[in-house]
Protein backbone atom coordinates (compact mmCIF):
# COMPACT_ATOMS: atom_id res chain seq x y z
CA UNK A 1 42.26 86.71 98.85
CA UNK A 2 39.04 86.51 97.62
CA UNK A 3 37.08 83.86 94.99
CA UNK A 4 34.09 83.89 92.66
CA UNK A 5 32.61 81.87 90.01
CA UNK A 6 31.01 82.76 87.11
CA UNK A 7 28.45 80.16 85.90
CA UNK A 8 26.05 80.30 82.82
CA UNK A 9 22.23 79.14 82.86
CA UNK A 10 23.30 77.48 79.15
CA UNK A 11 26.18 77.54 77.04
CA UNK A 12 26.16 80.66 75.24
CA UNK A 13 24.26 83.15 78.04
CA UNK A 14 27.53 85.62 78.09
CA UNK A 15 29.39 84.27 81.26
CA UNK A 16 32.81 84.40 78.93
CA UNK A 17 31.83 88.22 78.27
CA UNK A 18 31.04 88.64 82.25
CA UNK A 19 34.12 86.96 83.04
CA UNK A 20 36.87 88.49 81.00
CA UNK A 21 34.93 91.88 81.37
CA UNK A 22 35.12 91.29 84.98
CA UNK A 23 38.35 90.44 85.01
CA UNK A 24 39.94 93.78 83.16
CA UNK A 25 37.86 95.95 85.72
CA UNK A 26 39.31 94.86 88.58
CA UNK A 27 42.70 95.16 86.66
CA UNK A 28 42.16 98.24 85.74
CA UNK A 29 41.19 98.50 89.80
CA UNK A 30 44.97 98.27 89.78
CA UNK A 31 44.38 94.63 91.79
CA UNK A 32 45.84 91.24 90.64
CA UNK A 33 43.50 89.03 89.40
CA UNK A 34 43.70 84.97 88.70
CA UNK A 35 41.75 83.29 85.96
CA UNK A 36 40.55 79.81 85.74
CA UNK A 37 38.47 77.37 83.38
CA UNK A 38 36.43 75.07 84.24
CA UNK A 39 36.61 71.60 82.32
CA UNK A 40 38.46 70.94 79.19
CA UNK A 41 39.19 74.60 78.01
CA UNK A 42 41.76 75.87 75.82
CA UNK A 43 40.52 78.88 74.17
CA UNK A 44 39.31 80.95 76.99
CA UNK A 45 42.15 80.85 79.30
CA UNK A 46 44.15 82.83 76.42
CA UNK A 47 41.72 85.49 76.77
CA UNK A 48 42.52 85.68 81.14
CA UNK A 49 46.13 85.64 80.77
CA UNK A 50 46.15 88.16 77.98
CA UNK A 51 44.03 90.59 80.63
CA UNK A 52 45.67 89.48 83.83
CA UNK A 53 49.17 88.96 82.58
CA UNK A 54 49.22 85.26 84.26
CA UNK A 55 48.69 82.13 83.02
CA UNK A 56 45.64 80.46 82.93
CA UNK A 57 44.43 76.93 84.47
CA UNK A 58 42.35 74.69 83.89
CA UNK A 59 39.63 72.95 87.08
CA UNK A 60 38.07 69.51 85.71
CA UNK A 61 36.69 67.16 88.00
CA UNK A 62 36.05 64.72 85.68
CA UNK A 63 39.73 64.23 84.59
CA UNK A 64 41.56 65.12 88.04
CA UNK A 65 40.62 64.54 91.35
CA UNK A 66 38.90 66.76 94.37
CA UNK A 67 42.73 66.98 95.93
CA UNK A 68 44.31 68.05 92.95
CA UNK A 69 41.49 70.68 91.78
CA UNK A 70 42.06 71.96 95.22
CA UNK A 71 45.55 72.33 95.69
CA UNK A 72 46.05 74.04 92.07
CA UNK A 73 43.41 76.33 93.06
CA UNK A 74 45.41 77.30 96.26
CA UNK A 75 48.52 77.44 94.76
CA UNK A 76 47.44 79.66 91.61
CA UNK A 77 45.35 82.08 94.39
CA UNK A 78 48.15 82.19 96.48
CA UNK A 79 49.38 86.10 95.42
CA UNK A 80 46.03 86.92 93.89
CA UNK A 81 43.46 89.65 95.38
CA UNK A 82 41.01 87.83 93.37
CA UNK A 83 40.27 84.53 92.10
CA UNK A 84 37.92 83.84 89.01
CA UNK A 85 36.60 80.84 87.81
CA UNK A 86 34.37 81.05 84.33
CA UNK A 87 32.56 77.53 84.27
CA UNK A 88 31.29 75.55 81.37
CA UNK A 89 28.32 74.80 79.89
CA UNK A 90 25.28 75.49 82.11
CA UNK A 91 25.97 75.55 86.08
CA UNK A 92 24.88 71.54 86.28
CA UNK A 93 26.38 70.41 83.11
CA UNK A 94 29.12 67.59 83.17
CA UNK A 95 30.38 64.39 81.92
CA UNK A 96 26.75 63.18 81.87
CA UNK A 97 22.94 62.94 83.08
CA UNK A 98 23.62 61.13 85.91
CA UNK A 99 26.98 62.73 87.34
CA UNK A 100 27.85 66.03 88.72
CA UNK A 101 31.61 65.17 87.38
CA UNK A 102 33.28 67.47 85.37
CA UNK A 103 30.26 70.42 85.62
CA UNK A 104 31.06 74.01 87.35
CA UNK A 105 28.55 73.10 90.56
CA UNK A 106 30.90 70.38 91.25
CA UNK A 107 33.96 72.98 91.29
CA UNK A 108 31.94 75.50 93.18
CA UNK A 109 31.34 73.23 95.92
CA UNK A 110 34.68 71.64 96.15
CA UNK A 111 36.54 75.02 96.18
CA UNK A 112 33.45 76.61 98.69
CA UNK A 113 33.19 79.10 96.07
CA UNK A 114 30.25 81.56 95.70
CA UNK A 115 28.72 81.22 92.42
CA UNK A 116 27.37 84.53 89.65
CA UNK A 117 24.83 83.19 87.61
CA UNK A 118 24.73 84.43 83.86
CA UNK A 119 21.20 84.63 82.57
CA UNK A 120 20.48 85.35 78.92
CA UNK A 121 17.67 87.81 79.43
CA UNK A 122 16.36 88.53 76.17
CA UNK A 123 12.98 88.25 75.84
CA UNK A 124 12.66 87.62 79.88
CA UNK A 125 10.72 89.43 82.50
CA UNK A 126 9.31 87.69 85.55
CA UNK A 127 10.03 84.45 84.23
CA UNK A 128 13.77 85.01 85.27
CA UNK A 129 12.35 84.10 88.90
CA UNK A 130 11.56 80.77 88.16
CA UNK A 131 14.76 79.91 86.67
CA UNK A 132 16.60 81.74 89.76
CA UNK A 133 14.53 79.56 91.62
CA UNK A 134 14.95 76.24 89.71
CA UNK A 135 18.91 76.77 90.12
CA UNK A 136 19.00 77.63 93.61
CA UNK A 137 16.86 74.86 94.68
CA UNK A 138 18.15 71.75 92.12
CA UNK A 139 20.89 71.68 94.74
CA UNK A 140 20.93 73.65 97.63
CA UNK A 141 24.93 72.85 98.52
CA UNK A 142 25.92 75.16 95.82
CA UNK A 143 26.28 79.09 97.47
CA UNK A 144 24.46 81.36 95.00
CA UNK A 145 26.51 85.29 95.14
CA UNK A 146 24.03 86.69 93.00
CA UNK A 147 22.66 87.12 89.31
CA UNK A 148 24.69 89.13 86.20
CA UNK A 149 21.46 89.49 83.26
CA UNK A 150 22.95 89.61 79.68
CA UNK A 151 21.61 90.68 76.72
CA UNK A 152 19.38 93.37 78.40
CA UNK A 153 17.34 95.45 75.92
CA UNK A 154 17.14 98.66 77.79
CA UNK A 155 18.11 99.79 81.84
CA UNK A 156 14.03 99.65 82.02
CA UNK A 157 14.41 96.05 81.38
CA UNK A 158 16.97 96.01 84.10
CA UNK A 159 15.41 97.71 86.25
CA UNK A 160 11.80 95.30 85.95
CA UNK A 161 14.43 92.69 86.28
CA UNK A 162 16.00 93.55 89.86
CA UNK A 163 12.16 94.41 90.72
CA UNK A 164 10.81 90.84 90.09
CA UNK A 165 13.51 89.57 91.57
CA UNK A 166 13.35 91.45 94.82
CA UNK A 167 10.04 90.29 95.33
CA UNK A 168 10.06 86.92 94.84
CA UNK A 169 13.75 85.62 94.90
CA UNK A 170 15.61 87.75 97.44
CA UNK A 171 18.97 87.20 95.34
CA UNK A 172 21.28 89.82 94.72
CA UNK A 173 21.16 91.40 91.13
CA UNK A 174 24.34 92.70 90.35
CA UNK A 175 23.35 94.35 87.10
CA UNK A 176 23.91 93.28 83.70
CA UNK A 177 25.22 94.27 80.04
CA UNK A 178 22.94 95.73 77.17
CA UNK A 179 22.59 93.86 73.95
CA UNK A 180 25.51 95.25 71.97
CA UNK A 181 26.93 93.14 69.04
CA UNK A 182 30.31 95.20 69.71
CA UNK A 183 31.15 93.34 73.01
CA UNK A 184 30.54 89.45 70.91
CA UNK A 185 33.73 87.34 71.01
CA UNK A 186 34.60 86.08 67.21
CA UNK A 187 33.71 82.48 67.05
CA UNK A 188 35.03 79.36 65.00
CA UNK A 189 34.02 75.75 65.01
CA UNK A 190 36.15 75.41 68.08
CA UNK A 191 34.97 77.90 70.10
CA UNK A 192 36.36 81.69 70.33
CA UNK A 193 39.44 82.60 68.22
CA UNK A 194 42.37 82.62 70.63
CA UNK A 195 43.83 85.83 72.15
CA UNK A 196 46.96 85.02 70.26
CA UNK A 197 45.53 86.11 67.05
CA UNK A 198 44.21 89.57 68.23
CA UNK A 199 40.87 88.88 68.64
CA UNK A 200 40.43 91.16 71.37
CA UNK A 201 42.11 94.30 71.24
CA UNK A 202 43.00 96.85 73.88
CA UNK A 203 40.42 99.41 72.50
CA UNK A 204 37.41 96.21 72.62
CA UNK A 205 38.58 95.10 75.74
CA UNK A 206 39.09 98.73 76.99
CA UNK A 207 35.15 99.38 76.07
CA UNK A 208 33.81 95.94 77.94
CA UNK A 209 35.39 97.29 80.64
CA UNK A 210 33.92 100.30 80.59
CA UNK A 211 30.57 98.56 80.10
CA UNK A 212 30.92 96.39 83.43
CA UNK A 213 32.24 99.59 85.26
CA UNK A 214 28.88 101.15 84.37
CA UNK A 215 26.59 98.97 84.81
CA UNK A 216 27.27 96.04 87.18
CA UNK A 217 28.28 97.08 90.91
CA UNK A 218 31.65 95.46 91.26
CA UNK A 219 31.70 96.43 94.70
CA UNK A 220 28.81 94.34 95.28
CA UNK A 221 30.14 91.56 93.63
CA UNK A 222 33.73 92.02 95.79
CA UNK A 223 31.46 91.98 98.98
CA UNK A 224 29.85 88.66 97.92
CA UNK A 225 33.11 86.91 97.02
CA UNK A 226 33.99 84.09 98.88
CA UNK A 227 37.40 84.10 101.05
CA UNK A 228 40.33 81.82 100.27
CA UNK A 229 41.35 80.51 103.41
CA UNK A 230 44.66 78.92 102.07
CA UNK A 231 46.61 76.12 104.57
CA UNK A 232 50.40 75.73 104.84
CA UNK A 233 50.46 73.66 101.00
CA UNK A 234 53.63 73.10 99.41
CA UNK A 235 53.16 74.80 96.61
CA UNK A 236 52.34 72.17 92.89
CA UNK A 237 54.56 74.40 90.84
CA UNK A 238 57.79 74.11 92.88
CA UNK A 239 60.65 73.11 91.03
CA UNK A 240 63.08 72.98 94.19
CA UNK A 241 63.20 69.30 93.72
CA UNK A 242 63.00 69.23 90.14
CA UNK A 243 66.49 71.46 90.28
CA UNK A 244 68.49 68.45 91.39
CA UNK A 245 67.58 66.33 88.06
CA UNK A 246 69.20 66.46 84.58
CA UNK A 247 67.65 68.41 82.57
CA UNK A 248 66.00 67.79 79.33
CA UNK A 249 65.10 69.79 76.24
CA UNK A 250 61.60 69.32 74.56
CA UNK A 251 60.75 71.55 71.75
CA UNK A 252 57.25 72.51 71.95
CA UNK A 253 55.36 73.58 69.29
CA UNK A 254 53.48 77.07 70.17
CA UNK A 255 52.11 79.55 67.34
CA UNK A 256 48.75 80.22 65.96
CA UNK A 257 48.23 77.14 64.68
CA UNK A 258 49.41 75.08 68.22
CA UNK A 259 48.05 77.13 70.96
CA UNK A 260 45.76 74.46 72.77
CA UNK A 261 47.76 72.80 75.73
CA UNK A 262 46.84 72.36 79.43
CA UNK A 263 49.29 74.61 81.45
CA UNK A 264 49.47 71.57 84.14
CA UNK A 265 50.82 69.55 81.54
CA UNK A 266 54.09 71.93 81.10
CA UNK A 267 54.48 72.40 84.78
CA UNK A 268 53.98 68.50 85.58
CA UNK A 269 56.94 68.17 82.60
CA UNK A 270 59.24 70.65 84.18
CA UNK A 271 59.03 69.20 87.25
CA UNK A 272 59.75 66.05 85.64
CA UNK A 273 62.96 67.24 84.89
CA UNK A 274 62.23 68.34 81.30
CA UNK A 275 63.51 72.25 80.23
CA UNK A 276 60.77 73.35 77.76
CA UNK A 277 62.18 75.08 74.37
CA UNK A 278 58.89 76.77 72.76
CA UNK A 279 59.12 76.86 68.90
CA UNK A 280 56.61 77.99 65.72
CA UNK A 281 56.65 75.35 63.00
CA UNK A 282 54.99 78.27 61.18
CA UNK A 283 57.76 80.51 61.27
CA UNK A 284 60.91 78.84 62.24
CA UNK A 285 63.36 77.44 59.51
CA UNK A 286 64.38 74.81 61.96
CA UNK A 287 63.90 73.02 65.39
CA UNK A 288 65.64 74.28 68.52
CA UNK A 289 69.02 72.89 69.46
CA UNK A 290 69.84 69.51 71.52
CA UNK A 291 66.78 68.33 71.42
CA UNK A 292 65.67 65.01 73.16
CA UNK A 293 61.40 65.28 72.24
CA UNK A 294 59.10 67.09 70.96
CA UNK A 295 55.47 68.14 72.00
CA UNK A 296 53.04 68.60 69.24
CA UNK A 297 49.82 70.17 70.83
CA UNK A 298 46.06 70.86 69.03
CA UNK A 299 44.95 74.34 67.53
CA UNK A 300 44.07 75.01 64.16
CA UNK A 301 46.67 73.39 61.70
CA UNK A 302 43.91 73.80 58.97
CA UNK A 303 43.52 77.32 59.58
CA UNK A 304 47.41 78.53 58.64
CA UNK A 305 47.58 75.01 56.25
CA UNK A 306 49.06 76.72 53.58
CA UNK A 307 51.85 78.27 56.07
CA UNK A 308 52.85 75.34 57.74
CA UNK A 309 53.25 73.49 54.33
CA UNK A 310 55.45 76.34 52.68
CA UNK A 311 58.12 75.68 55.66
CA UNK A 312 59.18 72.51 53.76
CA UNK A 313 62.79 73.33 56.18
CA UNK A 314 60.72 72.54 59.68
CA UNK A 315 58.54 69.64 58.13
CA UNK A 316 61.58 68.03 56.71
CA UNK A 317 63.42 68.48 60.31
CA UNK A 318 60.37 67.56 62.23
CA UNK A 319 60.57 64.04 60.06
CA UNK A 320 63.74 63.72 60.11
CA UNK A 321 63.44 63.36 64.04
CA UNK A 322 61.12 61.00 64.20
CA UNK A 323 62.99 59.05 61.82
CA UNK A 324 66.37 59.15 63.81
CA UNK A 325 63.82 57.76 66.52
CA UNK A 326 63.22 60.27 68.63
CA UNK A 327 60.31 60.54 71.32
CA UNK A 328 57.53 62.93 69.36
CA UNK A 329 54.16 62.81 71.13
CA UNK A 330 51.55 64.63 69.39
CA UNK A 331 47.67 65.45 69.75
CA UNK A 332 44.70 66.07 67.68
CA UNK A 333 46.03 69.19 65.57
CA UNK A 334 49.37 67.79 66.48
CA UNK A 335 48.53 64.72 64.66
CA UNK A 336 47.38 66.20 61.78
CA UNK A 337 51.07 68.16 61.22
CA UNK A 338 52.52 64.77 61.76
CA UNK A 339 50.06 63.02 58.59
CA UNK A 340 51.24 63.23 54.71
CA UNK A 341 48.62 65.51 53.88
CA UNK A 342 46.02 67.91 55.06
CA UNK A 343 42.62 67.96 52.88
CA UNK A 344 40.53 71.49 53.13
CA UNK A 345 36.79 70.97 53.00
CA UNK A 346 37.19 73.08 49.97
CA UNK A 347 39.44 70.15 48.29
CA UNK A 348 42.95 72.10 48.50
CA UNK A 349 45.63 69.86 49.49
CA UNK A 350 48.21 70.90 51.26
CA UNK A 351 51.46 68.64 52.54
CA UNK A 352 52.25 67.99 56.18
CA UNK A 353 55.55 66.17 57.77
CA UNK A 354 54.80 63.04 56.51
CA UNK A 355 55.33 61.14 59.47
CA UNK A 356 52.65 59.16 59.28
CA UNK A 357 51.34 57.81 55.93
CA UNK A 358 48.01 58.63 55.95
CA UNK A 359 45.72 61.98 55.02
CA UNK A 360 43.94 63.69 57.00
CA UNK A 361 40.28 65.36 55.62
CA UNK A 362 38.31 68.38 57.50
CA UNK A 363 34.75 67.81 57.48
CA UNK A 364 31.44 70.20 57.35
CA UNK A 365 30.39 68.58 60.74
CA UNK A 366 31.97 67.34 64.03
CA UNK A 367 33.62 64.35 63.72
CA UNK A 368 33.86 63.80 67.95
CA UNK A 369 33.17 65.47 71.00
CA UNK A 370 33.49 64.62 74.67
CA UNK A 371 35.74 63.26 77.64
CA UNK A 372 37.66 59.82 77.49
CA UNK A 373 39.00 57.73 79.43
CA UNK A 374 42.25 55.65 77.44
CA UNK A 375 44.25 52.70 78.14
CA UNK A 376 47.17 51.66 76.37
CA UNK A 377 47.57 48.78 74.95
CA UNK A 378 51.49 48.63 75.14
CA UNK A 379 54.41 50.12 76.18
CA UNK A 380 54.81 53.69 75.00
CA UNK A 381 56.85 56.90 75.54
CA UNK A 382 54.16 57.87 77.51
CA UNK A 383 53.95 54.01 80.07
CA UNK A 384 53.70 50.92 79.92
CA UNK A 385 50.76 48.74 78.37
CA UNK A 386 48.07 48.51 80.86
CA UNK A 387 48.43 52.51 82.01
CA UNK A 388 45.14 54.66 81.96
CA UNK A 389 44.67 58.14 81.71
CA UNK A 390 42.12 60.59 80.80
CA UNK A 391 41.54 63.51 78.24
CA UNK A 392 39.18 65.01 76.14
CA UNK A 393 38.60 65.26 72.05
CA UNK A 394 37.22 67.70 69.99
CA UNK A 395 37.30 67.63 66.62
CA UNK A 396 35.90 68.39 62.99
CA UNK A 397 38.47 66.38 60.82
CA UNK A 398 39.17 62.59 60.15
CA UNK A 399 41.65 60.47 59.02
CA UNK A 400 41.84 58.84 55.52
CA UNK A 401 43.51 56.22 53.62
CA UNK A 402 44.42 54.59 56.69
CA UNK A 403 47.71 52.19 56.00
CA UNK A 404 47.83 48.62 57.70
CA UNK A 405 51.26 49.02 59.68
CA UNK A 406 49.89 52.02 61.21
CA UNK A 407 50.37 50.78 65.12
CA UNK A 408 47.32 51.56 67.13
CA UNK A 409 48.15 52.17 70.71
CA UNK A 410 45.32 53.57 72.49
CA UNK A 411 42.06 51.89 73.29
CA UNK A 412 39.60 54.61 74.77
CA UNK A 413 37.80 52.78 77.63
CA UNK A 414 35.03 55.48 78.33
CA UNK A 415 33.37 58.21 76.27
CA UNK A 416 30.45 60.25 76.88
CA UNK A 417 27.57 58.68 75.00
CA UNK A 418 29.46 55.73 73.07
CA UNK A 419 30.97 52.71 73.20
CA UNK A 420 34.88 51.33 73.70
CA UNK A 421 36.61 52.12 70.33
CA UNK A 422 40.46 51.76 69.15
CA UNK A 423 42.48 55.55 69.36
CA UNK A 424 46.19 56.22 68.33
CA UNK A 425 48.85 55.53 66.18
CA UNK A 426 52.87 55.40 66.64
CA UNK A 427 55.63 55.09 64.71
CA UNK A 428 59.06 54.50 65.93
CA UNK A 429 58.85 56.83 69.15
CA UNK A 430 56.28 59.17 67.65
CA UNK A 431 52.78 58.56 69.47
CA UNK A 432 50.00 60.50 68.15
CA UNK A 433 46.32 60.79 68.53
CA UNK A 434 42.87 62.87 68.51
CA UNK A 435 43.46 63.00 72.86
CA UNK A 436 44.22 65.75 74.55
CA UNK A 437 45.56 64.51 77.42
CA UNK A 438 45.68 65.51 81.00
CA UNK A 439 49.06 64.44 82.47
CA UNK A 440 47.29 65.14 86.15
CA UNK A 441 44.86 62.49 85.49
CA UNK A 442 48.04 59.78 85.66
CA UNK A 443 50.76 60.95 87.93
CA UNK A 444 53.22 58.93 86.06
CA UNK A 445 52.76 60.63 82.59
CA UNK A 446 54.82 63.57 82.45
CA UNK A 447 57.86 61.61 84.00
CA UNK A 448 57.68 58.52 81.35
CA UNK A 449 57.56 61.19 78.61
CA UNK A 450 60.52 62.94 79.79
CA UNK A 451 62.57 59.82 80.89
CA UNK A 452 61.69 58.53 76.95
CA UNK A 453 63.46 61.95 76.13
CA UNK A 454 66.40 61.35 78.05
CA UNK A 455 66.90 57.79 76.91
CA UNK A 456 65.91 56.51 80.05
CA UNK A 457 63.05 54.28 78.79
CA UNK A 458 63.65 51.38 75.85
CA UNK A 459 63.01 52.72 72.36
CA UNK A 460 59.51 52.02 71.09
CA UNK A 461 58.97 49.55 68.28
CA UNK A 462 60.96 50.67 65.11
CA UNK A 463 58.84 50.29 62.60
């Protein structure tokens, strides 16, 4: 078993095009590759699983801990050939200035793994030795593999490039990709466009292939991976003991508008006990049968707004629920299905559940951004008051016409860059809010959440 990361000087130097290029070579290599993201990811990981045919996680070290980042690397690898991690941002980028946490050098070292940079080389000669230089010395724990230059403008400029750096550097150039507007990703406000909605086809993802096969040495790169020298772990996604328990439905709600969930948060459910029933409230007339909660997750509910409010059946059912007082947790996008009304920067209007009474508006520029840290202020389907956990935000609409006996229940403790602030709102047993939460950053999570389902936890206040 083998490992590799694939790091970027800066966001936007082409490690996601390295990576999922990568990735379908050695597929197409016939061997069995494992993806992973780091930080707070949900786009990107549709794109591995959609090439490797396995899910997708997610590494953060800013939201879980060195142990846990370690043993859901191991157990993922476990019956890969290959492991690849795509980091975030630039190599040393993270929660802050002053902190390593969160960033992709932090992974690399705490996984031992050997690290591709991705240098946007347009307009770069020589020069691409002194950033080579500046990475490899601003902290000498992390193991540099070698370098992957994007956006070449000719093989002459490739070739000047593995010249300069011969000389001077010493560091393995493994090749790199021409500029060709064919291999760019579509983009939205979010990030890429999921896999889900066919962004990358099997005749574009057939030609990046063909682009890495030609012009970066993959054997190389094999050569330079790191090994994974995997202990005796019991592995995280056992469900031996989890067998035992009752079981308990939660409809979650999974289509092109609801695509953004961490894939530790379903296992951490299951093993909880809960039996996860996947449903579109795009397409589906009604919920899934014998329900006990549902699991409303971000993506792009202003995207397919129209859709989701011409299925009057599911947003009458969905309200219905919560009214009958039902656990419903919900997040960012999640939210936004569960307010009276979602407002299109263009001014169209279109009607939501109705859950909670308020609107919500999408604006021209990003509303938030960045890791928190929450505590809850009382006793919820997810703990009890006084429980902290952490998550991350990331979005471009707001909420309007907020009503007085809306309940606030979160108060986010630490954000990158500003100040304590209030977060959440419940009604009944329906918690909802902007946070995409981490259920690995609070062990106890996942099983409150499922023991609200069951009725094993005291209903919420009825409001």
């Amino acid at each position: 078993m083998k490992k590799i990361l694939i790091a970027g000087a800066q966001s936007g130097a082409g490690k996601t095009t390295g990576t999922i290029g990568l990735m379908a070579a050695l597929v197409k290599r016939g061997m069995r590759v494992q993806g992973f993201k780091v930080g707070p990811d949900f786009l990107d990981p549709t794109y591995y699983r959609q090439i490797t045919g396995r899910a997708a996680h997610n590494l953060d070290g800013w939201m879980t801990d060195k142990r846990y980042v370690r043993r859901l690397f191991l157990d993922a690898s476990l019956d890969a050939d290959i492991s690849i991690i795509e980091g975030v941002m630039g190599l040393y980028d993270g929660f802050g200035a002053h902190s390593e946490d969160g960033s992709s050098a932090q992974i690399a070292k705490w996984l031992d793994a050997p690290v591709i940079l991705v240098v946007n080389a347009r307009g770069m000669g020589r020069s691409a030795c002194a950033v080579l230089k500046g990475f490899m010395s601003f902290d000498k724990r992390v193991k540099f593999a070698g370098v992957l230059f994007n956006n070449l403008g000719s093989e002459r400029h490739l070739g000047l490039l593995r010249e300069a750096v011969a000389g001077n550097i010493g560091l393995p150039v493994f090749g790199g990709l021409l500029k060709d507007e064919s291999l760019r990703l579509p983009e939205r406000y979010l990030g890429l466009h999921p896999a889900t909605e066919g962004a990358l086809n099997q005749g574009a993802l057939k030609s990046l292939a063909s682009q890495i096969e030609k012009h970066v040495d993959l054997d190389a790169i094999l050569d330079a991976s790191g090994k994974i020298n995997a202990p005796p772990v019991q592995k995280l996604n056992s469900k031996a003991g989890s067998r035992k328990k009752k079981r308990c439905r939660i409809g979650v709600a999974r289509d092109e508008a609801f695509s953004f969930y961490y894939e530790e948060n379903f296992r951490l459910l299951e093993e909880a006990g809960a039996e996860l029933i996947f449903f579109s409230p795009i397409r589906d007339q009604k919920l899934p049968e014998d329900l006990g909660g549902i699991y409303l997750g971000g993506g792009y509910p202003e995207i397919f707004a129209d859709r989701l409010a011409s299925n009057g059946p599911m947003r009458n059912a969905v309200l219905e629920f919560a009214e009958e007082g039902k656990p419903v947790y919900a997040e960012c996008g999640g939210l936004m299905y569960l307010s009276r009304s979602i407002q299109l920067t263009d001014g169209n209007c279109f009607p939501m559940a109705g859950v909670f009474p308020f609107q919500c508006g999408m604006l021209e520029k990003r509303k938030a951004l960045g890791y928190v840290e929450a505590r809850l202020l009382e006793d919820s389907i997810l703990g009890e008051e006084g429980m902290v956990f952490r998550g991350h935000e990331f979005h471009y609409s707001t909420i309007e016409n907020e009503p007085a006996p809306v309940h606030m229940k979160y108060s986010v403790t630490k954000r990158a860059g500003e100040g304590d602030m209030l977060e959440g709102f419940s009604y009944k047993n329906v918690l909802g809010s902007y946070i995409h939460a981490h259920f690995g950053s609070q062990p106890g999570m996942a099983g409150n959440f499922v023991g609200a389902c069951k009725g094993a936890l005291p209903l919420a206040n009825q409001k």
